[in-house]
N, C-alpha and C. Protein backbone atom coordinates (compact mmCIF):
# COMPACT_ATOMS: atom_id res chain seq x y z
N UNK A 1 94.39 98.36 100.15
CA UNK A 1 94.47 98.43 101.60
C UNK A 1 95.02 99.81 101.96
N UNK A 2 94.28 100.01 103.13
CA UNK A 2 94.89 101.73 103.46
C UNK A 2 95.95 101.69 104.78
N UNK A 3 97.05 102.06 104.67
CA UNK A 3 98.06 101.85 105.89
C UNK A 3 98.27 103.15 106.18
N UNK A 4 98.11 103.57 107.44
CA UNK A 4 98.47 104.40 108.08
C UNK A 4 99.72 104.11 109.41
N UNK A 5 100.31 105.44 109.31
CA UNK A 5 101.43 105.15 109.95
C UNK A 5 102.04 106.67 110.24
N UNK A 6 102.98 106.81 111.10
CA UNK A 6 103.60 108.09 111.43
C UNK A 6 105.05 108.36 111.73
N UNK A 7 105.75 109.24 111.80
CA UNK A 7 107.27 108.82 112.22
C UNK A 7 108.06 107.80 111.61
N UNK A 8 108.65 107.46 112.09
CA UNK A 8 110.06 105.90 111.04
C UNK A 8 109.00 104.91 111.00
N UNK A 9 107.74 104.83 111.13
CA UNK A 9 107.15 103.54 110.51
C UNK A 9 106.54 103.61 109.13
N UNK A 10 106.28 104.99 108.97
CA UNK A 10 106.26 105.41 107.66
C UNK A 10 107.25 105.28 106.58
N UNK A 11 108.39 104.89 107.24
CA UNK A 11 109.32 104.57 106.11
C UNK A 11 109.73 102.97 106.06
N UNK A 12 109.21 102.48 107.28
CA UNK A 12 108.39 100.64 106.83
C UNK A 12 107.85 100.71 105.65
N UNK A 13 106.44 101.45 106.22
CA UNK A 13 105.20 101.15 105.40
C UNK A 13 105.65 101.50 103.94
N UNK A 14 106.60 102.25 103.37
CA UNK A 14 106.80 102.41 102.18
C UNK A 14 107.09 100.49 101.68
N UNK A 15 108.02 100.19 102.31
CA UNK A 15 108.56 99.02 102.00
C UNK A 15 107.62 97.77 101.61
N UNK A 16 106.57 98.20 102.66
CA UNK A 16 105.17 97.11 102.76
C UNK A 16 103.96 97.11 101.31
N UNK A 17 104.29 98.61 101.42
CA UNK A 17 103.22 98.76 99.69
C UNK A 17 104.49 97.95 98.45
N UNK A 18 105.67 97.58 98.54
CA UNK A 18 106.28 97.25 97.31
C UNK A 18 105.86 95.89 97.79
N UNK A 19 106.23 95.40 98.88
CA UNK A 19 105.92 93.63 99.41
C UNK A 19 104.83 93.28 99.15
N UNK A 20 103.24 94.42 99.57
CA UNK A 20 102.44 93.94 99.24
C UNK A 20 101.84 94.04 97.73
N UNK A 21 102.59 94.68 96.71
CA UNK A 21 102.18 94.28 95.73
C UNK A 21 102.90 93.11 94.86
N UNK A 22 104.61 92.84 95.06
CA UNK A 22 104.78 91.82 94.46
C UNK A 22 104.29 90.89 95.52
N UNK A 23 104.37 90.57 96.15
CA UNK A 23 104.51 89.32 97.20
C UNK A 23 102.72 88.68 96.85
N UNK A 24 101.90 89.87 96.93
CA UNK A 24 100.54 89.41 97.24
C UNK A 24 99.46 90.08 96.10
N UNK A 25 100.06 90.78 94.71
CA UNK A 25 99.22 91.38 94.05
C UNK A 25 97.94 92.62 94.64
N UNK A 26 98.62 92.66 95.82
CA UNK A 26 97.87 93.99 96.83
C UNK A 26 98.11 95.33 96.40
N UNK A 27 97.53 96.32 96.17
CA UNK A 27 97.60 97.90 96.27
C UNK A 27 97.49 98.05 97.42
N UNK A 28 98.10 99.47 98.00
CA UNK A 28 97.88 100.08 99.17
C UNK A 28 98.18 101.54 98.72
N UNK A 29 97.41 102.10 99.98
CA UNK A 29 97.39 103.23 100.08
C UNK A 29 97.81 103.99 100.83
N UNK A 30 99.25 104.40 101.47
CA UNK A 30 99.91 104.80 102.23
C UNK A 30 99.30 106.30 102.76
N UNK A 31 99.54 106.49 104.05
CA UNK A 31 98.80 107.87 104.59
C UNK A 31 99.85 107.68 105.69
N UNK A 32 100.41 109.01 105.51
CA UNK A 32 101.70 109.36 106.81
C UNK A 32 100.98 110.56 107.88
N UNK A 33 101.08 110.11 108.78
CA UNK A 33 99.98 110.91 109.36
C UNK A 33 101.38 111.75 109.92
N UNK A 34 101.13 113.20 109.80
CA UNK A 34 102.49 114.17 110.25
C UNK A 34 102.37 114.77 111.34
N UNK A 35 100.74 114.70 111.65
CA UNK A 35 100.57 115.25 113.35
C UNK A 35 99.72 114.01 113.84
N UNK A 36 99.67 113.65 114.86
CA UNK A 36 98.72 112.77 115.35
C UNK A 36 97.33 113.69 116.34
N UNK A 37 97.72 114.71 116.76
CA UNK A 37 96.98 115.83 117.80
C UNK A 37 97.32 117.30 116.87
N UNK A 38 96.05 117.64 115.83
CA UNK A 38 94.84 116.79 115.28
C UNK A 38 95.90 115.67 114.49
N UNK A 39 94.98 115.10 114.10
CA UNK A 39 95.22 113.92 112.82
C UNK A 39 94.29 114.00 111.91
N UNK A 40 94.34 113.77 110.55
CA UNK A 40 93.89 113.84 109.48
C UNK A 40 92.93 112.65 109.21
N UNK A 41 91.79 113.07 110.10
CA UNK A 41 90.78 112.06 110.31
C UNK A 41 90.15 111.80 108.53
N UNK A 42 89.99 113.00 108.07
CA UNK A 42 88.61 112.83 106.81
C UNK A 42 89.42 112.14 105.61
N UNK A 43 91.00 112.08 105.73
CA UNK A 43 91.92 111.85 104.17
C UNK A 43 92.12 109.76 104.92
N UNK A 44 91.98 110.21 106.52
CA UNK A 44 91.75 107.83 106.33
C UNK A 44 90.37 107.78 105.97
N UNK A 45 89.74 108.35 106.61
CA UNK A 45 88.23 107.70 106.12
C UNK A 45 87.83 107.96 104.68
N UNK A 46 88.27 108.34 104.20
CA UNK A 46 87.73 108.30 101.92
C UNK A 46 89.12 107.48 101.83
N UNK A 47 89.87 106.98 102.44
CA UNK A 47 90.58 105.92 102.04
C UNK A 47 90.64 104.74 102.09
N UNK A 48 89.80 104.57 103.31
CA UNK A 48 88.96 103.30 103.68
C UNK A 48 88.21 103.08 103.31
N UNK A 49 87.10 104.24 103.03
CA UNK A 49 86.03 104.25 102.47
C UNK A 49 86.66 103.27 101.00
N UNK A 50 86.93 103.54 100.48
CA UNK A 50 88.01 103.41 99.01
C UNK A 50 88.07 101.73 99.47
N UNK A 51 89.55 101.94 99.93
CA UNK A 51 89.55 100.05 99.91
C UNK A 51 89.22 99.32 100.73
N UNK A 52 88.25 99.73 102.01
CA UNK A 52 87.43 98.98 102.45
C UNK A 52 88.24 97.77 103.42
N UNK A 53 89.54 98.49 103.61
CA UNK A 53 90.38 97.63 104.40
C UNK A 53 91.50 98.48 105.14
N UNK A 54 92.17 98.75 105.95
CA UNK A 54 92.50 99.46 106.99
C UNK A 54 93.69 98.60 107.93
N UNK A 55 95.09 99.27 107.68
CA UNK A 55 96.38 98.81 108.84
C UNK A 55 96.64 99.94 109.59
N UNK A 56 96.73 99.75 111.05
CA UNK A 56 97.63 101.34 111.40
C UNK A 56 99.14 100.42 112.05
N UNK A 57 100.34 100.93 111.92
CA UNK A 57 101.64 100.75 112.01
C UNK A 57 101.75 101.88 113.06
N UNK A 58 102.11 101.86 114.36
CA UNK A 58 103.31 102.33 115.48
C UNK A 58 103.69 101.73 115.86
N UNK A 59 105.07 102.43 116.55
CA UNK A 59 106.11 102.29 117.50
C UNK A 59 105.89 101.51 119.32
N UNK A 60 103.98 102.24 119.37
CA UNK A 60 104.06 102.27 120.68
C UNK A 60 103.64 101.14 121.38
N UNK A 61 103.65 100.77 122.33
CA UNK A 61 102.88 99.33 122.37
C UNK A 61 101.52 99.45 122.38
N UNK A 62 100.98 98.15 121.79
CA UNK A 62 99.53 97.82 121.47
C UNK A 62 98.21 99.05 122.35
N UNK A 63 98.55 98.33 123.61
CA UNK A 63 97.65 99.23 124.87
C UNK A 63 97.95 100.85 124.70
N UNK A 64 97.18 101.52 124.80
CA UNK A 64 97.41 102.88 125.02
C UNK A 64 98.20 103.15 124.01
N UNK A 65 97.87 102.53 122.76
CA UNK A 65 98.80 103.33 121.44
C UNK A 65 97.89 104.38 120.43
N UNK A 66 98.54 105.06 120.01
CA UNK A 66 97.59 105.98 119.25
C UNK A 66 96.84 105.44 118.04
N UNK A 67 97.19 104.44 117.72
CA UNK A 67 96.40 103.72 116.16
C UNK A 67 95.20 103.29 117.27
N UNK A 68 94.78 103.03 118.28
CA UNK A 68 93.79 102.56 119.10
C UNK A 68 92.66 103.29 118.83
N UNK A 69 92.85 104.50 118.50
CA UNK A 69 91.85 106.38 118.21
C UNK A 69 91.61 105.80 117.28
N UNK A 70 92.69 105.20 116.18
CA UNK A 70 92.61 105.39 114.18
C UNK A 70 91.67 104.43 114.05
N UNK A 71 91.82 103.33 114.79
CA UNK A 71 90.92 102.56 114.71
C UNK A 71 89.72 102.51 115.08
N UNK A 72 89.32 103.16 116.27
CA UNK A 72 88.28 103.33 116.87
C UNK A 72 87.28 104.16 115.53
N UNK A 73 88.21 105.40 115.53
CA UNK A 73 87.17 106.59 114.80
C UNK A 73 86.77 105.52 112.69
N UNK A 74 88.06 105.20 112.75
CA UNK A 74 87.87 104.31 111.02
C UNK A 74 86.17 103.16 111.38
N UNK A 75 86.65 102.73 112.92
CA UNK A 75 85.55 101.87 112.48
C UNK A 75 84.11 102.56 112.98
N UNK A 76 83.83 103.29 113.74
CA UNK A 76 83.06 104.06 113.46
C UNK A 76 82.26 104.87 112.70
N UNK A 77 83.45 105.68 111.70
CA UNK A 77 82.71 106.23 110.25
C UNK A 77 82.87 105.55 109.15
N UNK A 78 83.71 104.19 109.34
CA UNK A 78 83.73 103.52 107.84
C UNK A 78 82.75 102.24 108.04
N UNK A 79 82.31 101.92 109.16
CA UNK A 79 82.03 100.49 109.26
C UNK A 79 81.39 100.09 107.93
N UNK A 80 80.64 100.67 107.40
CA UNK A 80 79.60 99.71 106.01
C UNK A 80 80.30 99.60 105.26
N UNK A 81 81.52 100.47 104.85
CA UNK A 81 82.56 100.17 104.63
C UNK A 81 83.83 99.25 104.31
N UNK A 82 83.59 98.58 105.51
CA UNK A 82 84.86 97.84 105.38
C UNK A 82 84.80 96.39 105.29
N UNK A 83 85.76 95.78 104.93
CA UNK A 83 85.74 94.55 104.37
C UNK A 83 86.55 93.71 105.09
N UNK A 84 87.24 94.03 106.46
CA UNK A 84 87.73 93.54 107.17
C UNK A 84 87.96 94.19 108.85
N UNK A 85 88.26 93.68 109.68
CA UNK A 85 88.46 94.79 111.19
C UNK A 85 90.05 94.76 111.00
N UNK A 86 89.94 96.54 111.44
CA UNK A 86 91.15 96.99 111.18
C UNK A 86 92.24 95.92 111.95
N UNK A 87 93.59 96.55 111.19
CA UNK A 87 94.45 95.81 111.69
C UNK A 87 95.23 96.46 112.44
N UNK A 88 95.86 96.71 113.49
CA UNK A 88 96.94 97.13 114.62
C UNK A 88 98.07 96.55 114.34
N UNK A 89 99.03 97.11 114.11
CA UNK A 89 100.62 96.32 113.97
C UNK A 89 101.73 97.34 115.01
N UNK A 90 102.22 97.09 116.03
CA UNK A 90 102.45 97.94 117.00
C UNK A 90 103.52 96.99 117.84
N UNK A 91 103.94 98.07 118.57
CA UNK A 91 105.22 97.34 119.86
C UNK A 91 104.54 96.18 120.47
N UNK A 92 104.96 95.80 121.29
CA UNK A 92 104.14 94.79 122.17
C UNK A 92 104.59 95.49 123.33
N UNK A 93 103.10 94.68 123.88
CA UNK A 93 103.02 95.57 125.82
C UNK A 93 104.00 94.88 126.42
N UNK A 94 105.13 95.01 126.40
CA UNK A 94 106.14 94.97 127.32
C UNK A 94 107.43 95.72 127.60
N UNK A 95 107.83 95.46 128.57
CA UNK A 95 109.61 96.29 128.47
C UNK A 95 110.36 95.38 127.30
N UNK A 96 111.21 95.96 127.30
CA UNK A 96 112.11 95.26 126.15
C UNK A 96 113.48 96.19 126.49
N UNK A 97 114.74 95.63 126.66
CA UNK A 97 116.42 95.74 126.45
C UNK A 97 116.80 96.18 125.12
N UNK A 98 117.27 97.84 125.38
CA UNK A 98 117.22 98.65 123.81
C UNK A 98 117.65 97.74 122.84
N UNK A 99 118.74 96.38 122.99
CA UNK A 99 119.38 95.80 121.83
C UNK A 99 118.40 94.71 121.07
N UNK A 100 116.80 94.86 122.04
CA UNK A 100 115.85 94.21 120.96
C UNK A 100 115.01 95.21 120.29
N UNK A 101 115.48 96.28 120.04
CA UNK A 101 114.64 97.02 119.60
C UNK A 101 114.14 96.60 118.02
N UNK A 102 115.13 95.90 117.23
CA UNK A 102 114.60 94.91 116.15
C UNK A 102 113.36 94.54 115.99
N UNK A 103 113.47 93.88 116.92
CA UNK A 103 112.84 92.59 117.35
C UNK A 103 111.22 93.72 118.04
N UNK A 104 111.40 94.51 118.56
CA UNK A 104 110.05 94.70 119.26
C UNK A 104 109.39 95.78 118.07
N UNK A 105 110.14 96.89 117.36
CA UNK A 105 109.11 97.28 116.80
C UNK A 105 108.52 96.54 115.47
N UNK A 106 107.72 97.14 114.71
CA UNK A 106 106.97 96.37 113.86
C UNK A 106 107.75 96.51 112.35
N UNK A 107 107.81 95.16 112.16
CA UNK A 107 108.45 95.45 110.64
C UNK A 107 108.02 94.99 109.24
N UNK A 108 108.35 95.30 108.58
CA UNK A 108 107.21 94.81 106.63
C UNK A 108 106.71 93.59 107.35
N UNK A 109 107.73 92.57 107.52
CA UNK A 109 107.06 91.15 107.31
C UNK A 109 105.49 90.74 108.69
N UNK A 110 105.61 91.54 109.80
CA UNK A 110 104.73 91.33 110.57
C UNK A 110 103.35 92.44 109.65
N UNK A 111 103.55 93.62 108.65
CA UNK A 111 102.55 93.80 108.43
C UNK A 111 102.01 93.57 107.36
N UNK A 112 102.97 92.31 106.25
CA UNK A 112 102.28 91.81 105.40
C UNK A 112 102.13 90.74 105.93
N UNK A 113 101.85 90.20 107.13
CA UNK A 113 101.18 89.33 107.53
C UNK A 113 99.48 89.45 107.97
N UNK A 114 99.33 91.10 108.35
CA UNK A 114 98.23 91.45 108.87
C UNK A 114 97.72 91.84 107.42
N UNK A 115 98.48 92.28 106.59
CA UNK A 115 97.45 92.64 104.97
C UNK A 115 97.03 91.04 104.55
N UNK A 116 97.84 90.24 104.54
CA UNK A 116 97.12 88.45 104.26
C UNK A 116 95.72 88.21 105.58
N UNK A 117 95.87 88.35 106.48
CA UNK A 117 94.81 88.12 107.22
C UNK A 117 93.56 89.18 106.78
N UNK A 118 93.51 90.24 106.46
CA UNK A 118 92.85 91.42 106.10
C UNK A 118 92.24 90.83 104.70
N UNK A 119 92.83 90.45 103.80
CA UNK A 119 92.88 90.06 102.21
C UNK A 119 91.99 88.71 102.69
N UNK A 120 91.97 87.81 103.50
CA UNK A 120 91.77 86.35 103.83
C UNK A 120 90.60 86.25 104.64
N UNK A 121 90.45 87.40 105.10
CA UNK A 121 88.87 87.76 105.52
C UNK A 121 87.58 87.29 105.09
């Protein structure tokens, strides 16, 4: 599975490639994207291309988040590709009270939930 991610979710997603290999016998393929404007369109797509399965991880909420592009453009040039529709793991569209910030951004266990749905495809 190819996870993309940027900023402190990149240091989730580290956590998620150890979960998803003991927890679920999963490989992944971590991609820290370091600029988003450009973004390193051609190093997700030969990675998808590759495992044929696709997470993007932000901060921002769902609507108007930048994995919305990752996904768009992945399923565009990978579609024959892929072996599942990408997965989005992201804030939720709402306000939220800084002391849930826990709670609202995205963490391992919500995105080895989306690599089991992806895998279960």
């Amino acid at each position: 599975v190819t996870l993309v991610g940027y900023g402190t979710q990149v240091h989730v997603l580290k956590e998620v490639v150890n979960l998803a290999q003991t927890e679920l016998g999963v490989s992944c393929e971590l991609i820290d994207l370091q600029t988003i404007l450009p973004w390193d369109e051609d190093t997700v797509c030969e990675s998808v291309s590759k495992t044929g399965r696709c997470l993007v991880a932000h901060e921002a909420p769902l609507t108007g988040g930048f994995g919305a592009e990752v996904a768009a453009t992945v399923q565009r040039e990978c579609f024959l590709n892929l072996e599942a529709p990408v997965e989005r793991v992201t804030g939720f569209d709402t306000h939220f009270p800084h002391i849930f910030e826990p709670f609202y951004h995205p963490d391992p266990w919500r995105c080895l939930s989306a690599i089991k749905r992806m895998i279960q495809y």
